[in-house]
C-alpha atoms as a PDB file:
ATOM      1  CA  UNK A   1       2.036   4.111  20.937  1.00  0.00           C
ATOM      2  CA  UNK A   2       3.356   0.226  20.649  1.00  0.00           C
ATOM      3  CA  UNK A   3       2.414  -1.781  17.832  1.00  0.00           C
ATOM      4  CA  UNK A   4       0.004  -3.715  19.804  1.00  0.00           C
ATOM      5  CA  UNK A   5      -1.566  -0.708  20.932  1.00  0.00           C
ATOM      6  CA  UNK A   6      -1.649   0.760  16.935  1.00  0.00           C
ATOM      7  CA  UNK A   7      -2.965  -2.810  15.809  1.00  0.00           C
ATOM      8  CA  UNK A   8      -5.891  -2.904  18.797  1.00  0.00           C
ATOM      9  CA  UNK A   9      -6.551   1.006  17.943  1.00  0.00           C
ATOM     10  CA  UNK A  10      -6.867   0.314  13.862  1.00  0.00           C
ATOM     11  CA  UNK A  11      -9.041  -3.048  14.589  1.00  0.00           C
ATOM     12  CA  UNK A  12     -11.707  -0.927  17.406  1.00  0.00           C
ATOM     13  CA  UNK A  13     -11.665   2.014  15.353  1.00  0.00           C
ATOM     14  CA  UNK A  14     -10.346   1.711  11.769  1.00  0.00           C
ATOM     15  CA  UNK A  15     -11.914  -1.611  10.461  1.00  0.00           C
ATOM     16  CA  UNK A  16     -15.503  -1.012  11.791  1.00  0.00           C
ATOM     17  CA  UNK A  17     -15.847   1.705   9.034  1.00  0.00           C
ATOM     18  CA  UNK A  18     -15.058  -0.817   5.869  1.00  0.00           C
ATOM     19  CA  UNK A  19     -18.417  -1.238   4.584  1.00  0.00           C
ATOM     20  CA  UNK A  20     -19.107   2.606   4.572  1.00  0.00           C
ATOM     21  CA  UNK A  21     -15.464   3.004   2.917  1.00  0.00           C
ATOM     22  CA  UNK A  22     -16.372   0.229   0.326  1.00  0.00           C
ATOM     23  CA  UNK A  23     -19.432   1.720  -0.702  1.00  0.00           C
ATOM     24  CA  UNK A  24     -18.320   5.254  -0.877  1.00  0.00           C
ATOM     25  CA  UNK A  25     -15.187   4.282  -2.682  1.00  0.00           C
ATOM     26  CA  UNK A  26     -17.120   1.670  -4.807  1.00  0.00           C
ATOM     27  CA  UNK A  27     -19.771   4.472  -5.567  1.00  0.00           C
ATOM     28  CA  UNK A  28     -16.547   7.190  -6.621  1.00  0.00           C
ATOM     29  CA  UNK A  29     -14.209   4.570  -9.089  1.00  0.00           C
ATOM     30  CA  UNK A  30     -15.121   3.516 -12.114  1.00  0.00           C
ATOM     31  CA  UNK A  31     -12.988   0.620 -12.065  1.00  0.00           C
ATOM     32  CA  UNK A  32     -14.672  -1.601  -9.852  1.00  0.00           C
ATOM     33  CA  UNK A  33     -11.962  -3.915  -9.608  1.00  0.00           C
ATOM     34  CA  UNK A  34      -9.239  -1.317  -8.197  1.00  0.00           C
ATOM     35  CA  UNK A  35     -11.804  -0.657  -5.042  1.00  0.00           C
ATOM     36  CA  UNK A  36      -9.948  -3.345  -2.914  1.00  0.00           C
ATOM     37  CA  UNK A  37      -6.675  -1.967  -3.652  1.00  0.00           C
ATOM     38  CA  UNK A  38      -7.185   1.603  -2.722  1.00  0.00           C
ATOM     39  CA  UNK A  39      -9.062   0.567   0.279  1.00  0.00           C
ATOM     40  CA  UNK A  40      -5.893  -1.087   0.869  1.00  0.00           C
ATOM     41  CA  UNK A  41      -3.748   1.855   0.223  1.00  0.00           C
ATOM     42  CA  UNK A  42      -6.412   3.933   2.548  1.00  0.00           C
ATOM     43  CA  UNK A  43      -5.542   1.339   5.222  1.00  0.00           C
ATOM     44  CA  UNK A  44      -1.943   2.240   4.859  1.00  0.00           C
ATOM     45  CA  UNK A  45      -1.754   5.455   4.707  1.00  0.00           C
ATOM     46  CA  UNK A  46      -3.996   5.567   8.021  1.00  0.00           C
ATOM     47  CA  UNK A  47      -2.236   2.921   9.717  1.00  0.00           C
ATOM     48  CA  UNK A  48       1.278   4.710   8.817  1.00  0.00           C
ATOM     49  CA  UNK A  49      -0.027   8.189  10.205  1.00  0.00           C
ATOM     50  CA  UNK A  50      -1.537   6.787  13.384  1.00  0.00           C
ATOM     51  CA  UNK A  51       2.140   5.272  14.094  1.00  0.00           C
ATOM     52  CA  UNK A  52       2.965   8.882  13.936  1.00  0.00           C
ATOM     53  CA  UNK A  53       0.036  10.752  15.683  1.00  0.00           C
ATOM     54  CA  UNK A  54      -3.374   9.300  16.078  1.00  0.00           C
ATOM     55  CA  UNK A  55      -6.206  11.061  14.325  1.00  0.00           C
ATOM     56  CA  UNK A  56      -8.423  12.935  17.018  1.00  0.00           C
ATOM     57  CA  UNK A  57     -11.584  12.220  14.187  1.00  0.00           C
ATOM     58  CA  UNK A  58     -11.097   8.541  12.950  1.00  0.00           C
ATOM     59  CA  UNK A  59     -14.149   8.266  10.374  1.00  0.00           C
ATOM     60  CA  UNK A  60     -13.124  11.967   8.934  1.00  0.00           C
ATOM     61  CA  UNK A  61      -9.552  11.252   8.783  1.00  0.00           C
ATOM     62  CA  UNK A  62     -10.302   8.001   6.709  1.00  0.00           C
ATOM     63  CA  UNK A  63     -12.360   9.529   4.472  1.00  0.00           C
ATOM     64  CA  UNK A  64     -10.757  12.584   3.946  1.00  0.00           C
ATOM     65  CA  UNK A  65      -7.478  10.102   2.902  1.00  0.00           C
ATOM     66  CA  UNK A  66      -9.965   7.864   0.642  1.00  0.00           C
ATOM     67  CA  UNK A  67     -11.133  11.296  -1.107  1.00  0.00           C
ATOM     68  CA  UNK A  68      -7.248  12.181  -1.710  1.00  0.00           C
ATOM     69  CA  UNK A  69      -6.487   9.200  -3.029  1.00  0.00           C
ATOM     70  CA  UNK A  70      -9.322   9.267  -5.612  1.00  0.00           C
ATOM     71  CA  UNK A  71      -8.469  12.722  -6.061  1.00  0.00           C
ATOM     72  CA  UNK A  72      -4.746  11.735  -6.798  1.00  0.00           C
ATOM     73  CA  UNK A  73      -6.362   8.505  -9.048  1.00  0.00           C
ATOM     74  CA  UNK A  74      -8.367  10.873 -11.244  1.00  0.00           C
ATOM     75  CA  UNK A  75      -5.370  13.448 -11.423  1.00  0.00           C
ATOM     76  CA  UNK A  76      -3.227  10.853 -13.096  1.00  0.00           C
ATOM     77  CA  UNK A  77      -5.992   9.320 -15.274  1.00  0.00           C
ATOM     78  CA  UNK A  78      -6.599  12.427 -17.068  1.00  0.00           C
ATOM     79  CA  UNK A  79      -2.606  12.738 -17.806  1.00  0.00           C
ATOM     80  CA  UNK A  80      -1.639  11.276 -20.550  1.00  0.00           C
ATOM     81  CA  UNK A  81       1.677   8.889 -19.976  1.00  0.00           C
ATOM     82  CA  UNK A  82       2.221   9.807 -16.567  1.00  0.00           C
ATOM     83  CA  UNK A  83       4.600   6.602 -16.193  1.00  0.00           C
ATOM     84  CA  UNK A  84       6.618   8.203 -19.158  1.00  0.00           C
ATOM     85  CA  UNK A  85       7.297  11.187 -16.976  1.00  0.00           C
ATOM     86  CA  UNK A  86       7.503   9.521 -13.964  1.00  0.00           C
ATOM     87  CA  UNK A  87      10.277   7.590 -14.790  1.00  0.00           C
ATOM     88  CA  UNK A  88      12.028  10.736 -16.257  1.00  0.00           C
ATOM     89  CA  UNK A  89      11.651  12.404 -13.060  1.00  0.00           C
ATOM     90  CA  UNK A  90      13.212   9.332 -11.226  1.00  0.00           C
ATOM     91  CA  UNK A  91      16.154   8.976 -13.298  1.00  0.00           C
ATOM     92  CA  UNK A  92      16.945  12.954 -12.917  1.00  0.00           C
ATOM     93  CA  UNK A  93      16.211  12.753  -9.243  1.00  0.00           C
ATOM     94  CA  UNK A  94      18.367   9.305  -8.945  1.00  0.00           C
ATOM     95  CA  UNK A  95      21.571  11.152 -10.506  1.00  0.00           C
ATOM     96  CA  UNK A  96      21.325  14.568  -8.406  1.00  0.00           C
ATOM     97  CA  UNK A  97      20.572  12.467  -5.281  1.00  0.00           C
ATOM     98  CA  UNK A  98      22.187   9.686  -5.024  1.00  0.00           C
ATOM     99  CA  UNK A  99      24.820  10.208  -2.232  1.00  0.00           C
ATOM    100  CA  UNK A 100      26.749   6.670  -0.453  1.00  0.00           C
ATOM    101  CA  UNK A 101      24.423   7.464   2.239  1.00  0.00           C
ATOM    102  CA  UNK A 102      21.388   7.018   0.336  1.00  0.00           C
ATOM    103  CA  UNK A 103      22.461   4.244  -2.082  1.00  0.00           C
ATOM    104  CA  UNK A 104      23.465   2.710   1.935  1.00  0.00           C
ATOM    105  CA  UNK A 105      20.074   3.292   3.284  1.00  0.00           C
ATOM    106  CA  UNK A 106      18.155   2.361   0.333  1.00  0.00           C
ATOM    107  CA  UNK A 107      20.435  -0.924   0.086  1.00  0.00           C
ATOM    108  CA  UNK A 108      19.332  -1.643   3.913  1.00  0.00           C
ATOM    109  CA  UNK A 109      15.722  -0.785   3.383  1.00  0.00           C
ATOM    110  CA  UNK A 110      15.247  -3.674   0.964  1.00  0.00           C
ATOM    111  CA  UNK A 111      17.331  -5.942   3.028  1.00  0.00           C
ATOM    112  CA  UNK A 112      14.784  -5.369   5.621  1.00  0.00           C
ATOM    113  CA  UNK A 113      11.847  -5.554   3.733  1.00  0.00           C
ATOM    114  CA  UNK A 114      12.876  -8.580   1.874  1.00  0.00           C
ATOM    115  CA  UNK A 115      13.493 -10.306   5.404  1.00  0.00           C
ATOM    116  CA  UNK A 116       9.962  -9.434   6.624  1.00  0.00           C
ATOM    117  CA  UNK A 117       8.525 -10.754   3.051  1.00  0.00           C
ATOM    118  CA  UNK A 118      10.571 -13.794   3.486  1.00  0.00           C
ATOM    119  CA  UNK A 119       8.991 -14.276   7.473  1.00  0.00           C
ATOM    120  CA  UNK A 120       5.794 -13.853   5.722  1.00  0.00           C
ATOM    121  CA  UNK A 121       3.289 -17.557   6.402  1.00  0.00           C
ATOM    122  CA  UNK A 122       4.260 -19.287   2.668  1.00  0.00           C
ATOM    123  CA  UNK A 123       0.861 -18.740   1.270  1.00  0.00           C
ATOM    124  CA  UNK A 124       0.682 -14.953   2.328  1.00  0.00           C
ATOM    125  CA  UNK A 125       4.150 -14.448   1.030  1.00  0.00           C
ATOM    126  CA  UNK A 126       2.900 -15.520  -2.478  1.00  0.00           C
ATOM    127  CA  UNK A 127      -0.185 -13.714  -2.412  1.00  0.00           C
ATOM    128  CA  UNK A 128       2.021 -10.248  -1.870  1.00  0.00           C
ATOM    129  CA  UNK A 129       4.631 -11.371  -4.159  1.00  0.00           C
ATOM    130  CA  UNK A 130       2.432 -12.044  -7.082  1.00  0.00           C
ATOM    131  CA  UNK A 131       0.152  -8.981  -6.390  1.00  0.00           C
ATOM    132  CA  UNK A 132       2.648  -6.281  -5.372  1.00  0.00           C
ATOM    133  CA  UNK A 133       6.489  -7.654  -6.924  1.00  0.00           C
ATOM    134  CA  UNK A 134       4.930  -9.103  -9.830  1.00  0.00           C
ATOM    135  CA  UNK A 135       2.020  -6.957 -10.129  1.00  0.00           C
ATOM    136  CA  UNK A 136      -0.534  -9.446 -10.987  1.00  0.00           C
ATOM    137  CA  UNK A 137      -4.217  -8.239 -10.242  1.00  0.00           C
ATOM    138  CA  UNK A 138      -6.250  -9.226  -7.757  1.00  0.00           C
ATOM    139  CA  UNK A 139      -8.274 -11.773 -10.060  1.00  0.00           C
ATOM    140  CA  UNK A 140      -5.273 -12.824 -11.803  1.00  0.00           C
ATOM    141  CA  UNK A 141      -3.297 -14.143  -8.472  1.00  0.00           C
ATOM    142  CA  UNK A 142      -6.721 -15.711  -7.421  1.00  0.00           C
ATOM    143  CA  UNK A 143      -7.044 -17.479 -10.651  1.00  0.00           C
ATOM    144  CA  UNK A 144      -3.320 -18.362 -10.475  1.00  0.00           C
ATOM    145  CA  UNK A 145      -3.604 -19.511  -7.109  1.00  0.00           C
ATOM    146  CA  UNK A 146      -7.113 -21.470  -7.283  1.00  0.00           C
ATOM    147  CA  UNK A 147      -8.430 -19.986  -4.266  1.00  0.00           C
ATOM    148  CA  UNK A 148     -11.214 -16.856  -4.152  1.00  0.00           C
ATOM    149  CA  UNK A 149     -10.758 -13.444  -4.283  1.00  0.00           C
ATOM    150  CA  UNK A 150     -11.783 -12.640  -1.133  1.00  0.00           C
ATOM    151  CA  UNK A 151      -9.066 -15.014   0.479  1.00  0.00           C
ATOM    152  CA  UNK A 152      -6.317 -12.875  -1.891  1.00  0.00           C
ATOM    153  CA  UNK A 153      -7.744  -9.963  -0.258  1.00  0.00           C
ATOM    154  CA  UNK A 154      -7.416 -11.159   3.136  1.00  0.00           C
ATOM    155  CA  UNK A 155      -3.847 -12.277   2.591  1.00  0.00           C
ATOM    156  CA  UNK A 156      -3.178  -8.721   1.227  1.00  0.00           C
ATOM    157  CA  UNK A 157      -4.190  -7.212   4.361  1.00  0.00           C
ATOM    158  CA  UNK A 158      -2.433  -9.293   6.689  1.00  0.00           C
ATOM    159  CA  UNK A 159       0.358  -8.987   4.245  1.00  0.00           C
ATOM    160  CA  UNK A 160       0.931  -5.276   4.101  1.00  0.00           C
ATOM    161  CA  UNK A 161      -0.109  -4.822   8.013  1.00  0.00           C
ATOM    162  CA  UNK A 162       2.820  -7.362   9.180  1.00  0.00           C
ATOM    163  CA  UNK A 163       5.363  -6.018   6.446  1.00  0.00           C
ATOM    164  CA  UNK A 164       4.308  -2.443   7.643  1.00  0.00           C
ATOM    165  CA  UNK A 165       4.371  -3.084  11.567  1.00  0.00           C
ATOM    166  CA  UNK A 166       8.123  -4.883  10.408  1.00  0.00           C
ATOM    167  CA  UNK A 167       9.597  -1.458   8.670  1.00  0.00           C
ATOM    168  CA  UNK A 168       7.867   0.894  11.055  1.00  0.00           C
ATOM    169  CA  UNK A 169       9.447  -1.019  14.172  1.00  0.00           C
ATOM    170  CA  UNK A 170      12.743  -0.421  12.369  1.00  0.00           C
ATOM    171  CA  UNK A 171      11.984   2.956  11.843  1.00  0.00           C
ATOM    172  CA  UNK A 172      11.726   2.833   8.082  1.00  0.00           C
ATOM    173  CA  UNK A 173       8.558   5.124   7.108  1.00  0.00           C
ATOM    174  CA  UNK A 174       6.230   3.504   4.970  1.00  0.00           C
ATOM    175  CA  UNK A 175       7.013   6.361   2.173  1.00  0.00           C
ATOM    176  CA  UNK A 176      10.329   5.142   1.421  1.00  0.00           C
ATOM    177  CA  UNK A 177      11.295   4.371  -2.168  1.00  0.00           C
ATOM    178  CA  UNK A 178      11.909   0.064  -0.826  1.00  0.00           C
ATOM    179  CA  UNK A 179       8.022   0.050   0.395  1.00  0.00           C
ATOM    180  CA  UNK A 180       6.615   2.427  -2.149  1.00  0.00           C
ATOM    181  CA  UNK A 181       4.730   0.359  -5.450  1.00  0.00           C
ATOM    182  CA  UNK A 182       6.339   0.939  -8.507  1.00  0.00           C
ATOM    183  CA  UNK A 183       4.507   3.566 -10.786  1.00  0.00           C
ATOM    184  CA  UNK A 184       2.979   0.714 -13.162  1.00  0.00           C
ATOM    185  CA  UNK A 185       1.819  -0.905 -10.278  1.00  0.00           C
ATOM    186  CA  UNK A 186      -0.206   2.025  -8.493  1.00  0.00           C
ATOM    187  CA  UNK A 187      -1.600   3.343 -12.139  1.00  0.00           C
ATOM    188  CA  UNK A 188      -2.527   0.692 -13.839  1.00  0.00           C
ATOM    189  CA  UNK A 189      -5.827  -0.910 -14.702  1.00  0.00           C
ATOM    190  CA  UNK A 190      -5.867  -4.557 -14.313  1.00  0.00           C
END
């Protein structure tokens, strides 16, 4: 499937389904102000796996991701310093696994990424850098910005859709370490 075709699919089939997903997700967190960011991270993960396959049940497939992310949410809410052991686990997996190759690939990951950021429009390109680099929250790059909430999470979308369309046209999965949030970022509360 070309992008185009992936971007028309996800608009006809994936984005008709966001009030359902914003009430069920909004009715399942109790942190109201995370339910735009994992309804972001839903949109992600479904855009990323329809690159690969398209889902034969669209509105099941999104909700069945939406229930394993809250799932996954709750999991590492009831741990207690999960970053603690998540960085652990990420310095013992960086010294077994760091081969040339990988430092190499990893190096040309974020090259590529940071060249798609940097093609970002200027005011989009803020929006993701304060929210996702600097790991503002949603209110606090709205506030920072003077502009609404609702216009941070529009940049966000079109954000994250042109950076993923960028990596996945290079053949860079969505999964890899340059793309993936860092732990602070995807756990925290603000």
């Amino acid at each position: 499937m070309t992008l185009d075709e992936l971007n028309d699919w996800f608009v006809l089939e994936v984005l008709p389904l966001e009030a359902q997903l914003m009430r069920y997700l909004s009715r399942n967190m109790r942190d109201q102000h995370e339910v735009p960011d994992l309804r972001q991270e839903v949109y992600v993960r479904v855009y990323e796996a329809a690159a690969a396959a398209r889902p034969a049940a669209v509105k099941a497939f999104v909700f069945s991701t939406a229930r394993n992310l809250l799932i996954d949410r709750a999991r590492h809410e009831k741990i207690v310093s999960i970053e603690t052991f998540a960085e652990i686990d990420d310095v013992c997996t960086a010294t077994e696994e760091l081969s040339p190759e990988r430092h190499a690939g990893g190096r040309l990951e974020l090259t590529l990424l940071q060249r798609a950021l940097d093609a970002l429009p200027a005011r989009c390109r803020q929006v993701v850098s304060l929210r996702r680099i600097d790991g503002f929250s949603q209110r606090e790059v709205a506030k920072e910005m003077g502009i609404t909430e609702a216009t941070v999470e529009r940049q966000i979308a079109t954000g994250m859709r042109m950076l993923a369309q960028t990596m996945l046209s290079h053949g860079v999965s969505l999964s890899s370490p340059a793309f993936r949030p860092r732990q602070h970022e995807r756990f925290d509360k603000k």
